[in-house]
PDB file of N, CA and C in Angstrom:
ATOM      1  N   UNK A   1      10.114   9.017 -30.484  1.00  0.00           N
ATOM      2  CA  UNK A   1       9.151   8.816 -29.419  1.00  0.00           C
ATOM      3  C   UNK A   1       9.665   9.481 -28.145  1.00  0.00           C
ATOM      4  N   UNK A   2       8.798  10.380 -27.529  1.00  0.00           N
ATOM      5  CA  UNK A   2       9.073  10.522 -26.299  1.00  0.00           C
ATOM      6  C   UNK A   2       9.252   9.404 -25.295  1.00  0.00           C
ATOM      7  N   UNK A   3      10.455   9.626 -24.248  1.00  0.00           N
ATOM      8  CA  UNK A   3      11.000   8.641 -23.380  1.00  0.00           C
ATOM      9  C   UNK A   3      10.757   9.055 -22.367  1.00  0.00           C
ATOM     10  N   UNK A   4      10.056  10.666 -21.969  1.00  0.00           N
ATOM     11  CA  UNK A   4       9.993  10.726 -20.407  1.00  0.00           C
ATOM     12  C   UNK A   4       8.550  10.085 -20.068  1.00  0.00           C
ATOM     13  N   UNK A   5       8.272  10.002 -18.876  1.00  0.00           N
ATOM     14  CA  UNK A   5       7.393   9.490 -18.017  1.00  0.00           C
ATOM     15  C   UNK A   5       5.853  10.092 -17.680  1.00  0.00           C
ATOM     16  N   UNK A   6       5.977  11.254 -17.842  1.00  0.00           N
ATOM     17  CA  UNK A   6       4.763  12.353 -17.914  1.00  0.00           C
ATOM     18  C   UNK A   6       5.814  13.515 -18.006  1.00  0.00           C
ATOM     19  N   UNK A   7       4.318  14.340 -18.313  1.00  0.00           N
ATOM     20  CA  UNK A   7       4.632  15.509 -19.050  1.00  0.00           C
ATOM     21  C   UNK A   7       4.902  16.386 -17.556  1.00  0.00           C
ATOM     22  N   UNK A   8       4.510  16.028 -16.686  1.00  0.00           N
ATOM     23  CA  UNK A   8       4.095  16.997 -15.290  1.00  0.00           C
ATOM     24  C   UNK A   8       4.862  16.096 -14.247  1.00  0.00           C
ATOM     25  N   UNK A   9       4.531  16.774 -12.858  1.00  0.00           N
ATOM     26  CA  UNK A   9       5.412  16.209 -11.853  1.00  0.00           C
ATOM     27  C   UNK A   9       4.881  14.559 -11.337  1.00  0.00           C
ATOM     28  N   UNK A  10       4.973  14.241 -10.603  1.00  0.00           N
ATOM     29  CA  UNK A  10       4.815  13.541 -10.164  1.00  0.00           C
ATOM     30  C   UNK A  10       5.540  12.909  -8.542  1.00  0.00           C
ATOM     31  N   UNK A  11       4.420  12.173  -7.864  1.00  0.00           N
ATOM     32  CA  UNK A  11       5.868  12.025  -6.830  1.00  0.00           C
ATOM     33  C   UNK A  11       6.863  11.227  -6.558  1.00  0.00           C
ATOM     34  N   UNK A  12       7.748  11.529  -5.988  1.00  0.00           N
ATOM     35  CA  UNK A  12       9.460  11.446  -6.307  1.00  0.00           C
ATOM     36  C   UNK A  12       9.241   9.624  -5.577  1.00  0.00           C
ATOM     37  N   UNK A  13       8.640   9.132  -5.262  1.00  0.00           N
ATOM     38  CA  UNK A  13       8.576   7.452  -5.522  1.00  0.00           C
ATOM     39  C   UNK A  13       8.010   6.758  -6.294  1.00  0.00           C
ATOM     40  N   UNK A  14       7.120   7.430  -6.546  1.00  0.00           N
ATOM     41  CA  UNK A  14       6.287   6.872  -8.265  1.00  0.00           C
ATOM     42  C   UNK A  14       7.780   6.930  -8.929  1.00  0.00           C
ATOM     43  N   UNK A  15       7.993   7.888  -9.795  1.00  0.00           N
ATOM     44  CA  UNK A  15       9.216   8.226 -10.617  1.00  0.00           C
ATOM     45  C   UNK A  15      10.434   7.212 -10.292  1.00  0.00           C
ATOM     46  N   UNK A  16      10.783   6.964  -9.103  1.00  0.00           N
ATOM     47  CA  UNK A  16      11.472   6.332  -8.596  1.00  0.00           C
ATOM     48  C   UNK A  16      11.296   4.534  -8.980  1.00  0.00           C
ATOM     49  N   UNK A  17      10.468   4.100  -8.703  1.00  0.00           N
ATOM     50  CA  UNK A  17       9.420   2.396  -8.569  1.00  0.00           C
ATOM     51  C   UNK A  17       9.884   2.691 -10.303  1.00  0.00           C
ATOM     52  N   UNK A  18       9.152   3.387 -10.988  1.00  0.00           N
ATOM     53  CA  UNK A  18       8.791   3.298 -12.462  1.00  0.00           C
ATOM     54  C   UNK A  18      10.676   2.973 -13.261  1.00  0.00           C
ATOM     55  N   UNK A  19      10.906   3.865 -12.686  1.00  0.00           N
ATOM     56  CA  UNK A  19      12.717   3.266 -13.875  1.00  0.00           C
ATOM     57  C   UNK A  19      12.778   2.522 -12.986  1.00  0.00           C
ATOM     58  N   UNK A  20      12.498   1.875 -12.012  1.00  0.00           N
ATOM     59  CA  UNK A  20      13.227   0.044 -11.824  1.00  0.00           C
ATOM     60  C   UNK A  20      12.401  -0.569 -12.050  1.00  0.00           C
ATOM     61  N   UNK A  21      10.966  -0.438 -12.848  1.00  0.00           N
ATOM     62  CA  UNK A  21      10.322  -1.329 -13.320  1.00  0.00           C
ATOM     63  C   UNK A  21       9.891  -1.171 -14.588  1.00  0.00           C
ATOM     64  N   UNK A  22      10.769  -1.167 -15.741  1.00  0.00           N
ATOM     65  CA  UNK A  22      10.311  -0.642 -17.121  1.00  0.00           C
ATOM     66  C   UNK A  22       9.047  -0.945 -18.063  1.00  0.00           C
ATOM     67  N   UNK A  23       8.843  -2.421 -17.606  1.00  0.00           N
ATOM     68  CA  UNK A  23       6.904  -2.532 -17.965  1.00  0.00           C
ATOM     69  C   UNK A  23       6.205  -1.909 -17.138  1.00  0.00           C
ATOM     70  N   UNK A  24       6.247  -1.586 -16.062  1.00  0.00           N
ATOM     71  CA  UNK A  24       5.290  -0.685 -15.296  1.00  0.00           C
ATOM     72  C   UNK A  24       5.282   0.406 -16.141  1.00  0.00           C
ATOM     73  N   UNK A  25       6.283   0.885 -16.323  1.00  0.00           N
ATOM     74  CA  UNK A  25       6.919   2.251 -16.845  1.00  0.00           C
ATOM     75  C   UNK A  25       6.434   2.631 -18.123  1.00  0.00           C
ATOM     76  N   UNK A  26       6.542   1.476 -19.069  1.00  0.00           N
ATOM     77  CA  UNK A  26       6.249   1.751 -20.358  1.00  0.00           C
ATOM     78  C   UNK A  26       4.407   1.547 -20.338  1.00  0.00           C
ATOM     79  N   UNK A  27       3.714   0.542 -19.685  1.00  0.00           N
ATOM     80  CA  UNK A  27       2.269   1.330 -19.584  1.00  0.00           C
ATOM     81  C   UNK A  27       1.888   2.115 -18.887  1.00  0.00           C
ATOM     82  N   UNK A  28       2.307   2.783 -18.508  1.00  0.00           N
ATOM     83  CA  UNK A  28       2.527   4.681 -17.626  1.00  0.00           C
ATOM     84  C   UNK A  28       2.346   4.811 -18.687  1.00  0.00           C
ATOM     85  N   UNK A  29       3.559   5.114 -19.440  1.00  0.00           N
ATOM     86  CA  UNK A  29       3.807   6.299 -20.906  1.00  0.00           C
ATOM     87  C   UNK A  29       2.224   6.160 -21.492  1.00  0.00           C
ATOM     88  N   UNK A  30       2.523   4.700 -21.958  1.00  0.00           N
ATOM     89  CA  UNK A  30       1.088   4.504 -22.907  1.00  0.00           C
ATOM     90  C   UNK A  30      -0.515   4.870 -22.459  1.00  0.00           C
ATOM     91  N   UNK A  31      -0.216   4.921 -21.236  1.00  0.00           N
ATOM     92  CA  UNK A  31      -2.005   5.662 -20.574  1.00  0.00           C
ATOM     93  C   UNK A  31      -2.209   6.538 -20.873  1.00  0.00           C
ATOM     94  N   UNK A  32      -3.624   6.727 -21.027  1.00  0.00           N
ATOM     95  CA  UNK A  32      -4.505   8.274 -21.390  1.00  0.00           C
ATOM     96  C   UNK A  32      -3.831   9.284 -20.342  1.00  0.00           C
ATOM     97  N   UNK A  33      -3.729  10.101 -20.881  1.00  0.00           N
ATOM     98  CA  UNK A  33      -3.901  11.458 -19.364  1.00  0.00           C
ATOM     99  C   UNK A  33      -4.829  11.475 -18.582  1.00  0.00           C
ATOM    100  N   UNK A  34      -6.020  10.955 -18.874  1.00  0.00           N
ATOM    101  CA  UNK A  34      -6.897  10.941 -17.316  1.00  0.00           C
ATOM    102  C   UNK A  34      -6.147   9.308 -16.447  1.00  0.00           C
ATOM    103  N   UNK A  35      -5.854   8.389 -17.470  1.00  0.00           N
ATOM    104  CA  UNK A  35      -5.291   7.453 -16.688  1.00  0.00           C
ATOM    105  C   UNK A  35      -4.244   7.683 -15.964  1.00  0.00           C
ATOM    106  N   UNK A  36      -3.027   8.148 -16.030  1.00  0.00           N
ATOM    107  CA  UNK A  36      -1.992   8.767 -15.931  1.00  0.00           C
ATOM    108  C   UNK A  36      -2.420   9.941 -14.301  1.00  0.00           C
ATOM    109  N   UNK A  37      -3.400  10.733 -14.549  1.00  0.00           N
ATOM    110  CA  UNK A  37      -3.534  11.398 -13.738  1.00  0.00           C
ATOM    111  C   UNK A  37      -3.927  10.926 -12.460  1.00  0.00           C
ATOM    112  N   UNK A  38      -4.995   9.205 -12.507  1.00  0.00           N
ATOM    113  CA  UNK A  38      -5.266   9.045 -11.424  1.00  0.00           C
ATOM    114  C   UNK A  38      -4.321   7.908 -10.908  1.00  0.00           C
ATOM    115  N   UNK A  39      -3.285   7.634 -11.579  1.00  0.00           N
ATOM    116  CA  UNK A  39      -2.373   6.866 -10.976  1.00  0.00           C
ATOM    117  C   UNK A  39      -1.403   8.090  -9.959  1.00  0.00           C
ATOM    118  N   UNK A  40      -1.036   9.071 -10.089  1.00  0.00           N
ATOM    119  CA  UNK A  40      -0.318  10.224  -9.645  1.00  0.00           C
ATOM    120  C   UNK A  40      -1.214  10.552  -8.612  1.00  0.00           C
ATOM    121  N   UNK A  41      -2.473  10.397  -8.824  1.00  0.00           N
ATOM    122  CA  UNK A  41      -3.326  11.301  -7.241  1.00  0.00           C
ATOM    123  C   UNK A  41      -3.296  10.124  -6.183  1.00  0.00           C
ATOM    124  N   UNK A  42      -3.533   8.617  -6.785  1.00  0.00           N
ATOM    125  CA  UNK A  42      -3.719   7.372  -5.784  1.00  0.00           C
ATOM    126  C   UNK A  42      -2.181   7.328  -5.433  1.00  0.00           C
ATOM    127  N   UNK A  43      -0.509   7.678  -5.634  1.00  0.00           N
ATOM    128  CA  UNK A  43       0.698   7.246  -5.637  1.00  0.00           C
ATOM    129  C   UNK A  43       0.934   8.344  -4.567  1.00  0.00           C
ATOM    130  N   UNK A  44       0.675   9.858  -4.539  1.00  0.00           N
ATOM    131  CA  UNK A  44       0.122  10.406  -3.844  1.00  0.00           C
ATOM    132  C   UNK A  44       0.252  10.441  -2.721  1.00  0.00           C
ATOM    133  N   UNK A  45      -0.752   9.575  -2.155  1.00  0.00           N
ATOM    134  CA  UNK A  45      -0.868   9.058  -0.920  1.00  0.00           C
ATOM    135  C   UNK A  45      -0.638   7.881  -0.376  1.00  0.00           C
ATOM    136  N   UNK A  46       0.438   7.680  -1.030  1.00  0.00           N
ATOM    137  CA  UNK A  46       0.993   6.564  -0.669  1.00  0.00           C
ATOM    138  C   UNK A  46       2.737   6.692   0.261  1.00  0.00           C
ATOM    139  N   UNK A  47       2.547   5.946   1.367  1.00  0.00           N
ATOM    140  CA  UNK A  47       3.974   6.551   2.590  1.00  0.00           C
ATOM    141  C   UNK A  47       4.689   5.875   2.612  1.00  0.00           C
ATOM    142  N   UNK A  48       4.598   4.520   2.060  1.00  0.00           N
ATOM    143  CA  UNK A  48       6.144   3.822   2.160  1.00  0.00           C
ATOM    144  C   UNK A  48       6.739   2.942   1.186  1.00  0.00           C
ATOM    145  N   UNK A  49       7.819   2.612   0.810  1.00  0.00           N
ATOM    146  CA  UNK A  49       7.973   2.141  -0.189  1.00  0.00           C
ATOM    147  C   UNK A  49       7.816   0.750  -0.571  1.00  0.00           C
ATOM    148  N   UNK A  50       7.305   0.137   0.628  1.00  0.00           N
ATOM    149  CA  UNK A  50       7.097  -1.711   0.192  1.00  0.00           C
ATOM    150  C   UNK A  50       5.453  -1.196  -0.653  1.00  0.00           C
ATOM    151  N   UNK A  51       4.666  -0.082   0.077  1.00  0.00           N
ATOM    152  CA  UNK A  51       3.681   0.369  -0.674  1.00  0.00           C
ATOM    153  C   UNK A  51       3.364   0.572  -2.140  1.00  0.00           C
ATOM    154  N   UNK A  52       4.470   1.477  -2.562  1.00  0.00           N
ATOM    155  CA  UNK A  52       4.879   2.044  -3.540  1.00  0.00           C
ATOM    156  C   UNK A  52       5.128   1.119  -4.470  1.00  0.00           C
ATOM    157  N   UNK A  53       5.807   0.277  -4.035  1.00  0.00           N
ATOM    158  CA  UNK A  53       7.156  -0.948  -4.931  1.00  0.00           C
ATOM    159  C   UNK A  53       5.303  -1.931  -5.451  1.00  0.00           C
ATOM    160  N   UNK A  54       4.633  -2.294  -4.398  1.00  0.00           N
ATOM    161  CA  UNK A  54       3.073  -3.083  -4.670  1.00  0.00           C
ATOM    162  C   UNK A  54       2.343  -2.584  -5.887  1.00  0.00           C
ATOM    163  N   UNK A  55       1.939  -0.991  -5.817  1.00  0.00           N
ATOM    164  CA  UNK A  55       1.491  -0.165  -6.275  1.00  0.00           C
ATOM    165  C   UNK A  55       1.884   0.094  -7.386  1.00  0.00           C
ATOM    166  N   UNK A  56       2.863  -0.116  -7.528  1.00  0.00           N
ATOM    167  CA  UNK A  56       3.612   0.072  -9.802  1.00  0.00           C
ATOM    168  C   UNK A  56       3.738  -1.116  -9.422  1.00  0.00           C
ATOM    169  N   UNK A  57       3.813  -2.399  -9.649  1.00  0.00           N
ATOM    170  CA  UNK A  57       3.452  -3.477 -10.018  1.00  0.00           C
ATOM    171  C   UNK A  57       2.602  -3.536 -10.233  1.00  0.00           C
ATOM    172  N   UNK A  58       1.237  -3.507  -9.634  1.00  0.00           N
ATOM    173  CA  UNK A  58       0.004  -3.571 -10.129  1.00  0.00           C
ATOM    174  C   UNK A  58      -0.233  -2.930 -11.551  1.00  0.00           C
ATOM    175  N   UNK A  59       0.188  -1.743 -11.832  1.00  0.00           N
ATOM    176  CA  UNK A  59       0.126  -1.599 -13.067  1.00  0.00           C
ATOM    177  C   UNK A  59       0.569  -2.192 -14.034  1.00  0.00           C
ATOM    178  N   UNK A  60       1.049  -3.121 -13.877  1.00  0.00           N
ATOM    179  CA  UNK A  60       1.469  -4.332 -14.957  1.00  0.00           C
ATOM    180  C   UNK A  60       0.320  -5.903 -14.648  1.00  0.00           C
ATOM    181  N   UNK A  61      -0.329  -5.807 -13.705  1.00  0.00           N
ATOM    182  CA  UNK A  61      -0.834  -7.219 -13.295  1.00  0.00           C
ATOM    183  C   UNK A  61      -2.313  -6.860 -14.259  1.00  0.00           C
TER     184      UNK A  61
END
């Protein structure tokens, strides 16, 4: 099984939030690519990290 996170970039606090939260992380992997894609455009625009840290949690809630 592939272990990386996406196939493409992403930004460097997404990537970051995701390996200190490995259920966030592991339904990353498991999302569609359109899912996947609009978590990366909404993470994006996101500026700080209490933001960020909210924001991959939710993907587990």
């Amino acid at each position: 099984m592939d272990n990386r996170i996406t196939d493409g970039d992403i930004p460097q606090g997404l990537a970051m939030e995701l390996m200190q939260n490995r259920e966030a992380a592991e339904r990353f992997r498991r999302m569609a690519p359109e899912q996947r894609s609009a978590v990366v455009r909404r993470a994006s625009e996101i500026r700080s990290r209490a933001e960020m840290q909210a924001f991959v949690e939710s993907l587990i809630d």
